[in-house]
Protein backbone atom coordinates (compact mmCIF):
# COMPACT_ATOMS: atom_id res chain seq x y z
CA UNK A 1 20.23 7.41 78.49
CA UNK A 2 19.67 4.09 79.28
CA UNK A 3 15.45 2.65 81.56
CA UNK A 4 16.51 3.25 84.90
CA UNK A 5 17.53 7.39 83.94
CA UNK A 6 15.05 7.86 81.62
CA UNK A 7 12.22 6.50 84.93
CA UNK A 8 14.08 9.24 86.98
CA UNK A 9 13.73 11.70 84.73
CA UNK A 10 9.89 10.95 84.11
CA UNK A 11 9.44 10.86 88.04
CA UNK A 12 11.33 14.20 88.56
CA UNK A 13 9.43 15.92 85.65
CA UNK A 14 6.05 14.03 86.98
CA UNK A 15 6.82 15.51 90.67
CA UNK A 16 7.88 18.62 89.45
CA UNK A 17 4.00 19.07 87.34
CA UNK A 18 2.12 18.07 89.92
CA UNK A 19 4.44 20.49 92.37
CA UNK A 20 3.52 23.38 89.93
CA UNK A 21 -0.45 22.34 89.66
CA UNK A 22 -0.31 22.49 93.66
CA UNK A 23 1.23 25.90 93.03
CA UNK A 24 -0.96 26.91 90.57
CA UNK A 25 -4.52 25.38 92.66
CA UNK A 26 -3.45 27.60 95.65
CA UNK A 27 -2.57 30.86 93.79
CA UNK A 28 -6.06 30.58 92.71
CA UNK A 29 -7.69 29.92 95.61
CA UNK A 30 -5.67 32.99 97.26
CA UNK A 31 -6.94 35.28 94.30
CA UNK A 32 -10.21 33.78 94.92
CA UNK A 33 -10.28 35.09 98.34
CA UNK A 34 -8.77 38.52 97.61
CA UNK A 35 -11.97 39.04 94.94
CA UNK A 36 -14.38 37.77 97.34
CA UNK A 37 -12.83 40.23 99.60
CA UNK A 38 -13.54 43.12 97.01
CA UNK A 39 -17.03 41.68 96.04
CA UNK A 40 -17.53 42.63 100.32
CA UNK A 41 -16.10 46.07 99.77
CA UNK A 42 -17.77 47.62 96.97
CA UNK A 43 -21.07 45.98 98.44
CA UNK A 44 -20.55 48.23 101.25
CA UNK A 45 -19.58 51.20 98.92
CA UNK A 46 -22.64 50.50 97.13
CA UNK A 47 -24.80 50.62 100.44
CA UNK A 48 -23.44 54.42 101.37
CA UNK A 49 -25.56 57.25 99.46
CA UNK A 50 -23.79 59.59 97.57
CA UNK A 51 -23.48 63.04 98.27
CA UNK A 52 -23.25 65.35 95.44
CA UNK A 53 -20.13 68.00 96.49
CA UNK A 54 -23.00 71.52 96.60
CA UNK A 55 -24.44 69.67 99.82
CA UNK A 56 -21.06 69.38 101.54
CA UNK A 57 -20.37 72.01 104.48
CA UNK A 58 -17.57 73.85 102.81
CA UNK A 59 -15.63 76.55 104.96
CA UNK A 60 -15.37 79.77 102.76
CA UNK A 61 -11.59 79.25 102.50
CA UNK A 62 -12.53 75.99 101.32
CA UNK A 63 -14.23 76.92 98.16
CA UNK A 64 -13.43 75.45 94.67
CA UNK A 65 -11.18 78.06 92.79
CA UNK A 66 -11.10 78.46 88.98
CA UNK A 67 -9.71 75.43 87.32
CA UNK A 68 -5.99 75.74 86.06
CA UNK A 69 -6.42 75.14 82.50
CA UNK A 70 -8.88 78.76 82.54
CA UNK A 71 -6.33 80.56 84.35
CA UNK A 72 -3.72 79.39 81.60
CA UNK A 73 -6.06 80.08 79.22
CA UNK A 74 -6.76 83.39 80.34
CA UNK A 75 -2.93 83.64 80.92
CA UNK A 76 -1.97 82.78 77.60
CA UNK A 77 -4.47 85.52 76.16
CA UNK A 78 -2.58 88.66 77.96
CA UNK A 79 0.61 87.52 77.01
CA UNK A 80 0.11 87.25 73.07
């Protein structure tokens, strides 16, 4: 490889870094945006109270049922 390829090569590899560091500046800056974004979400999460589910108007049909894993349980017991 004689100067004048070994320059090119040095450019292309030089162009090619600072290409990537571009790359790499605005990734973060779009991630940077996306978790400011979030930051604005949960703050208004955080601002709603929270209602514990006994307060909620539930229709009668509506009601929580026994959980699965007791009516396996109790399942389980009748057949052995």
């Amino acid at each position: 490889m004689d100067m004048s390829d070994r320059k090119n090569a040095d450019e292309t590899a030089s162009d090619l870094l600072g290409s990537a560091a571009q790359r790499a500046a605005s990734d973060l800056l779009d991630l940077a945006a996306q978790l400011a974004g979030l930051a604005e979400d949960l703050k208004a999460l955080a601002a709603k109270p929270i209602v514990p589910p006994s307060t909620l108007l539930l229709e009668p049909d509506d009601q929580p049922r026994a959980s699965s894993s007791s009516s396996f349980r109790g399942a389980a017991s009748r057949v052995s």
